[in-house]
N, C-alpha and C. Protein backbone atom coordinates (compact mmCIF):
# COMPACT_ATOMS: atom_id res chain seq x y z
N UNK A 1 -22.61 16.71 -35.71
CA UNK A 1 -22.05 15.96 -34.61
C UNK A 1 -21.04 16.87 -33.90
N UNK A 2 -21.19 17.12 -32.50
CA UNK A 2 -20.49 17.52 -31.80
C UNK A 2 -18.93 17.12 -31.73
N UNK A 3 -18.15 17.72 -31.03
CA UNK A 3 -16.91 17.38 -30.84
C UNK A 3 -16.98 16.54 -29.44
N UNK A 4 -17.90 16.86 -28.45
CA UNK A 4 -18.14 16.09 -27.33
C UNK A 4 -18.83 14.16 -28.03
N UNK A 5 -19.37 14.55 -28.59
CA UNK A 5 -20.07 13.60 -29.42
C UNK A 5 -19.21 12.40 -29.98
N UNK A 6 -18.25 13.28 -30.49
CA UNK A 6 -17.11 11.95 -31.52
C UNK A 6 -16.06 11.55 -30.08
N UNK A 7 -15.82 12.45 -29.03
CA UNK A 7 -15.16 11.75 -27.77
C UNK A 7 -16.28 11.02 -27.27
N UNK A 8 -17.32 11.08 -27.12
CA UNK A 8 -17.91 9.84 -25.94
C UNK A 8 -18.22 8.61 -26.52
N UNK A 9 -18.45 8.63 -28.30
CA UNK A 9 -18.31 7.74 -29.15
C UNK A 9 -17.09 6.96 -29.07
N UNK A 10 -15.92 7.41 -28.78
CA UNK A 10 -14.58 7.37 -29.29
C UNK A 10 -14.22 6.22 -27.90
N UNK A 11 -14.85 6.98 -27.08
CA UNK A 11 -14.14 6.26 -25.71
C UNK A 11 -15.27 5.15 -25.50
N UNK A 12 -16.21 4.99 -25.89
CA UNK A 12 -17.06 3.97 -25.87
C UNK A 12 -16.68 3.12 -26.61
N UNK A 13 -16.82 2.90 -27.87
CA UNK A 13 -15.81 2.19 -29.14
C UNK A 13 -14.41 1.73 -28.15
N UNK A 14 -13.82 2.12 -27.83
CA UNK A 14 -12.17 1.85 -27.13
C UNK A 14 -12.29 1.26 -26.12
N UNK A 15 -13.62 1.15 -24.63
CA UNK A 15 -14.02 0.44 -24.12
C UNK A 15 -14.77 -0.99 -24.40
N UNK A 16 -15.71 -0.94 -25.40
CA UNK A 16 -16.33 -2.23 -25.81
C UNK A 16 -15.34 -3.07 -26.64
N UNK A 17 -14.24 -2.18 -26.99
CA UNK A 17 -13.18 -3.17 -27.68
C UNK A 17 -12.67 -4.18 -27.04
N UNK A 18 -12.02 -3.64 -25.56
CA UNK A 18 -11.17 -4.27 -24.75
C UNK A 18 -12.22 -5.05 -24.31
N UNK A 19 -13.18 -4.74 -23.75
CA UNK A 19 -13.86 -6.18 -22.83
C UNK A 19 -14.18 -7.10 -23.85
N UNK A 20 -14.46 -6.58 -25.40
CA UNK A 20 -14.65 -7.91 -26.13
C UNK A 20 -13.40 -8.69 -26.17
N UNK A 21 -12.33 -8.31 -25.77
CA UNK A 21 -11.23 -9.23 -26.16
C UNK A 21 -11.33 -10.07 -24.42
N UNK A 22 -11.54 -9.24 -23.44
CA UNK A 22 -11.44 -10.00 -22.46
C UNK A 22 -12.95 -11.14 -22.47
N UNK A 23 -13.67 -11.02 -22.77
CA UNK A 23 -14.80 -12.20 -22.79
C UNK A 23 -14.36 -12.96 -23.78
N UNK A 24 -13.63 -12.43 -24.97
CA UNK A 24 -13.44 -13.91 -25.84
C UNK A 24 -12.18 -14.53 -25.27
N UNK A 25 -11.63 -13.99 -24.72
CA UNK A 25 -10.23 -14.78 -23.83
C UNK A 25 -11.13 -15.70 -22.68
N UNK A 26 -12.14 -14.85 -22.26
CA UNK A 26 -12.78 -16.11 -21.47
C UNK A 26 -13.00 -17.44 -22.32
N UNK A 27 -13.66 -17.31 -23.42
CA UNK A 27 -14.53 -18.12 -24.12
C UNK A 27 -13.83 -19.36 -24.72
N UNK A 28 -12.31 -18.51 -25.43
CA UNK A 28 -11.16 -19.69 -26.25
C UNK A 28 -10.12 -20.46 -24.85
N UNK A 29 -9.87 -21.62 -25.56
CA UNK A 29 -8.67 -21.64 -24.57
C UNK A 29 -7.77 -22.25 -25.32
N UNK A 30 -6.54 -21.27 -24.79
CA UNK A 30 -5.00 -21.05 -25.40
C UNK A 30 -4.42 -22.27 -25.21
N UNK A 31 -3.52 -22.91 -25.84
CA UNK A 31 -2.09 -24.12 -25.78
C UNK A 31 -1.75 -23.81 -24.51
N UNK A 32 -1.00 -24.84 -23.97
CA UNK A 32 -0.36 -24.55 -22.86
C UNK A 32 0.68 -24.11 -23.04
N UNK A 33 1.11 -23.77 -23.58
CA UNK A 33 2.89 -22.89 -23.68
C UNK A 33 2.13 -21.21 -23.79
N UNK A 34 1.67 -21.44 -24.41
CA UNK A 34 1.05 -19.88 -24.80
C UNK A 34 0.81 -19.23 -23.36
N UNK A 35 -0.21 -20.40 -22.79
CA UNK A 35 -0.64 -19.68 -21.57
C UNK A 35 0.60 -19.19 -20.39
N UNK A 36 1.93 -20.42 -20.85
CA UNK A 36 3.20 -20.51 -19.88
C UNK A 36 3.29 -19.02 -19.94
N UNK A 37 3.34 -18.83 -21.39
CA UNK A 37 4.04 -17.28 -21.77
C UNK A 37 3.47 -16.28 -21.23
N UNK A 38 2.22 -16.34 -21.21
CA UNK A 38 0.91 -15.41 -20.65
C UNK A 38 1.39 -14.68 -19.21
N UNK A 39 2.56 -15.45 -18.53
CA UNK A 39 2.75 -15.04 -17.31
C UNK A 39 4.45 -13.24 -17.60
N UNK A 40 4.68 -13.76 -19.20
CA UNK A 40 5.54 -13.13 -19.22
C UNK A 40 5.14 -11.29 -19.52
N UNK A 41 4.05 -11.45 -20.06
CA UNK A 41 4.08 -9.92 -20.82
C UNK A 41 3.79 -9.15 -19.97
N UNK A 42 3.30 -8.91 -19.11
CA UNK A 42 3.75 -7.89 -18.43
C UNK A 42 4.73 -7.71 -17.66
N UNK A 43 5.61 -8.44 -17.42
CA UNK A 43 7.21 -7.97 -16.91
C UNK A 43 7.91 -7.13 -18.56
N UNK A 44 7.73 -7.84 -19.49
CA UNK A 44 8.25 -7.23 -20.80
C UNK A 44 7.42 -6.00 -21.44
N UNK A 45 6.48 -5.78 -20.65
CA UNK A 45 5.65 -4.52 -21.11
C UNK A 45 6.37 -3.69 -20.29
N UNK A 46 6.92 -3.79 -19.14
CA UNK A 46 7.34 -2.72 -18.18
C UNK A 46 8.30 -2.50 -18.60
N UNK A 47 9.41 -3.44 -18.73
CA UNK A 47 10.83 -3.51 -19.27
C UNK A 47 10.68 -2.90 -20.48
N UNK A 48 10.49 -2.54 -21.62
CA UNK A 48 10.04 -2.54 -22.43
C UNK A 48 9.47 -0.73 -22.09
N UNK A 49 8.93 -0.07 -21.86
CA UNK A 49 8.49 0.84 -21.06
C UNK A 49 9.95 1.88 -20.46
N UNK A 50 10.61 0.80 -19.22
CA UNK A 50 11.51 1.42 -18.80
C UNK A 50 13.13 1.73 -19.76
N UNK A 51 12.59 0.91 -20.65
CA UNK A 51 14.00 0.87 -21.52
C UNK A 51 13.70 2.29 -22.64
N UNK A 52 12.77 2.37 -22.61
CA UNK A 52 11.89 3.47 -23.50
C UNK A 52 12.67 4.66 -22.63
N UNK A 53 12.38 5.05 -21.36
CA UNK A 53 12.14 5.94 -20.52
C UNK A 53 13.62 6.19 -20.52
N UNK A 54 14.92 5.29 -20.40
CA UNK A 54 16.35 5.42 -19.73
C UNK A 54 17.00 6.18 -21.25
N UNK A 55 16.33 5.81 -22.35
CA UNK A 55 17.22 5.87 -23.65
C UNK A 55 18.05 7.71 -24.07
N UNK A 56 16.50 8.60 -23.85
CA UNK A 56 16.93 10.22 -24.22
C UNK A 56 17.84 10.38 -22.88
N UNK A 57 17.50 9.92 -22.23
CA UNK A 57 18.84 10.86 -20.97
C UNK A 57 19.81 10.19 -20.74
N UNK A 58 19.92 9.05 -20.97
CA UNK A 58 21.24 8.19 -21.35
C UNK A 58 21.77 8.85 -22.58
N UNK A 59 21.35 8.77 -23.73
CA UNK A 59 22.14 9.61 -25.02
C UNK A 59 22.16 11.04 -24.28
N UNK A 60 21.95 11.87 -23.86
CA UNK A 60 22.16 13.07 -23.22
C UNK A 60 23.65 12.92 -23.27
N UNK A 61 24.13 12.36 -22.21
CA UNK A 61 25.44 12.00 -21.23
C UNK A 61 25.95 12.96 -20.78
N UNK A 62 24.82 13.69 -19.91
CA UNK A 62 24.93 15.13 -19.30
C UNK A 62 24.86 14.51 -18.16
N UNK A 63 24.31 15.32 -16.93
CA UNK A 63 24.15 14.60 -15.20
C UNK A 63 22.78 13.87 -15.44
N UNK A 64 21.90 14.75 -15.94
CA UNK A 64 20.38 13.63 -16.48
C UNK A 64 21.01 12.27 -16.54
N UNK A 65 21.58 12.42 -17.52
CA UNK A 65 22.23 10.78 -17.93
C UNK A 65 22.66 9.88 -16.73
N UNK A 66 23.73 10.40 -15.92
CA UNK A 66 24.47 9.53 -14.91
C UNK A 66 23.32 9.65 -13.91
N UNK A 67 22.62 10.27 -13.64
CA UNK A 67 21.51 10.05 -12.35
C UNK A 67 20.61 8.93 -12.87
N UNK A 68 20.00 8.95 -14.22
CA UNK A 68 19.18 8.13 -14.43
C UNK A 68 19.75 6.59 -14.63
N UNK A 69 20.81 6.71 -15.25
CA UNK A 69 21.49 5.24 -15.58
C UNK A 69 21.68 4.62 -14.03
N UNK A 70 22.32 5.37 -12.97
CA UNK A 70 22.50 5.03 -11.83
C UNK A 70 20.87 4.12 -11.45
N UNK A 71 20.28 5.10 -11.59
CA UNK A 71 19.07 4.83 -10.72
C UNK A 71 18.22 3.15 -11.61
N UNK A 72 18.42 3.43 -12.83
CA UNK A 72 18.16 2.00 -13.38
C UNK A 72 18.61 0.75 -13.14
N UNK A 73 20.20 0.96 -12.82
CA UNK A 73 21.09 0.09 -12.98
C UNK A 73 20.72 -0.49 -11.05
N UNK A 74 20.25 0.52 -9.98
CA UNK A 74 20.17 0.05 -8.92
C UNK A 74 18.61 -0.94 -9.05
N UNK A 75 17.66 0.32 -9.68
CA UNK A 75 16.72 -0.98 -9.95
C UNK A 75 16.64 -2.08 -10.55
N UNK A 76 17.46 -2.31 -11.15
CA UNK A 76 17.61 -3.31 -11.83
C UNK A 76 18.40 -4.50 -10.83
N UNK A 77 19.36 -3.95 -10.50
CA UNK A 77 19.85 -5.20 -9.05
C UNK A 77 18.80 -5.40 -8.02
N UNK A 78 18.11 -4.54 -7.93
CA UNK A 78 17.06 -5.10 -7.01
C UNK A 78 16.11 -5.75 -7.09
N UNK A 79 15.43 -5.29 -8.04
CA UNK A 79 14.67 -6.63 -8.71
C UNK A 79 15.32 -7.72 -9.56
N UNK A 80 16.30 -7.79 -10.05
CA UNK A 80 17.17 -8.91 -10.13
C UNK A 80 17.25 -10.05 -9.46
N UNK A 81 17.27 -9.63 -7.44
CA UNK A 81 17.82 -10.39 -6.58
C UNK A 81 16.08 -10.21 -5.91
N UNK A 82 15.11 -10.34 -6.58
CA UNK A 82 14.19 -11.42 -6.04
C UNK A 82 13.30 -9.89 -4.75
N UNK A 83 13.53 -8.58 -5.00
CA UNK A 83 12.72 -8.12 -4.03
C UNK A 83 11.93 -7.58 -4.79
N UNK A 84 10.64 -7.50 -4.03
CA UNK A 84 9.65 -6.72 -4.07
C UNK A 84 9.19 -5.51 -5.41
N UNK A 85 8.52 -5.54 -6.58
CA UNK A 85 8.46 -4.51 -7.44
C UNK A 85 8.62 -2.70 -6.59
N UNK A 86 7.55 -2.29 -5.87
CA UNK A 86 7.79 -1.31 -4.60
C UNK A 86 8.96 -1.24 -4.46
N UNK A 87 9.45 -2.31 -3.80
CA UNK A 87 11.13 -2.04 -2.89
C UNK A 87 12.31 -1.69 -4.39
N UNK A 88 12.23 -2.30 -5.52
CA UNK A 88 13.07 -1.48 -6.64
C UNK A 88 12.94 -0.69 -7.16
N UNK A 89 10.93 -0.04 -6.91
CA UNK A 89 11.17 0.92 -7.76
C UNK A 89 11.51 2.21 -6.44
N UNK A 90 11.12 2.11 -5.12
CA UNK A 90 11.73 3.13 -4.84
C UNK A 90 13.46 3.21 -4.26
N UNK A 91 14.08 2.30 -4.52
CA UNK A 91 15.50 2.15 -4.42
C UNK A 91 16.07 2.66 -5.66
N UNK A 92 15.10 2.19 -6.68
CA UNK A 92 15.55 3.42 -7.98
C UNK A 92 15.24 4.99 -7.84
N UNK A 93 14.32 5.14 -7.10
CA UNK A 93 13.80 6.60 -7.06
C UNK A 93 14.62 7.15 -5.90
N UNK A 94 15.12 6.71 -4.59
CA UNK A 94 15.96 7.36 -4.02
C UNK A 94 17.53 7.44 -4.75
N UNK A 95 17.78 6.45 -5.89
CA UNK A 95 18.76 6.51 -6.23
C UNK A 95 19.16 7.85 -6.79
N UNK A 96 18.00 8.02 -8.15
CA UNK A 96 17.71 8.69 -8.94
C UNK A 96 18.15 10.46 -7.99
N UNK A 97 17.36 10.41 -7.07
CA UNK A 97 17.45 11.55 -6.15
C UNK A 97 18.45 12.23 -5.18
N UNK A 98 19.11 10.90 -5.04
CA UNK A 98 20.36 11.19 -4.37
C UNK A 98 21.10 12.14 -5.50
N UNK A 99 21.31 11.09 -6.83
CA UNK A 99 22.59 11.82 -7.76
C UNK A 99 22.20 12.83 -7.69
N UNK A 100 21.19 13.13 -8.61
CA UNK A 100 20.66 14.09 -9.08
C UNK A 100 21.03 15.47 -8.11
N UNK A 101 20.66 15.02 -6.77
CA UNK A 101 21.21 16.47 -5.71
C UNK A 101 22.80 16.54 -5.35
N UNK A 102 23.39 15.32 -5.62
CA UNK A 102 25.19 15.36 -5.60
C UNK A 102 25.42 16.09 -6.67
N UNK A 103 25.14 15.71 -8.22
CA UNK A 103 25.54 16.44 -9.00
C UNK A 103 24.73 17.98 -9.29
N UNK A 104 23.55 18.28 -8.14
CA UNK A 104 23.61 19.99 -8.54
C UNK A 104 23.75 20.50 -7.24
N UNK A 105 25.05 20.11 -6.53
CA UNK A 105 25.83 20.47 -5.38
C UNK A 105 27.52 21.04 -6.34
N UNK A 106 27.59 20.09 -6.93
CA UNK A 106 28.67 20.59 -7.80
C UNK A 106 28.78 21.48 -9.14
């Protein structure tokens, strides 16, 4: 068996996995609270994600650190107050960009 062989196996297997879970999600049907919840996991997959992403350059507490915390802490008020996923994440990314060029001005 090839090495190409055990990848197209590999990614086939990893594909027929997921759609079997999505046809049996067709097939069962969940409690209604469950489903309430259903609306939550992907905001907590991201969060969850971004909290991942802020942690090494926050413990840094070098300029990495203060550019990135900045830039979280703006996305985070922005999507807080009800705008747009887009509109926080690039209000975090100009944030992010601003510091980042203040502090390698100094």
């Amino acid at each position: 068996m090839t090495a190409w062989t055990v990848i197209l196996l590999a990614g086939l297997g990893s594909y027929l996995f997921r759609v079997s879970i999505v046809f049996a999600i067709d097939r069962l049907h969940a409690p209604a609270g469950m489903e309430r919840m259903a609306g939550f996991v992907v905001p907590a997959a991201f969060a969850g994600l971004a909290a991942a992403a802020l942690i090494e350059p926050l413990a840094a507490r070098g300029g990495d650190g203060l550019a990135v915390g900045s830039a979280g802490i703006v996305t985070l008020a922005l999507a807080s107050r009800g705008r747009p996923p887009a509109a926080a994440f690039a209000g975090g990314l100009l944030t992010l960009w601003a510091v980042s060029a203040l502090l390698a001005i100094n």
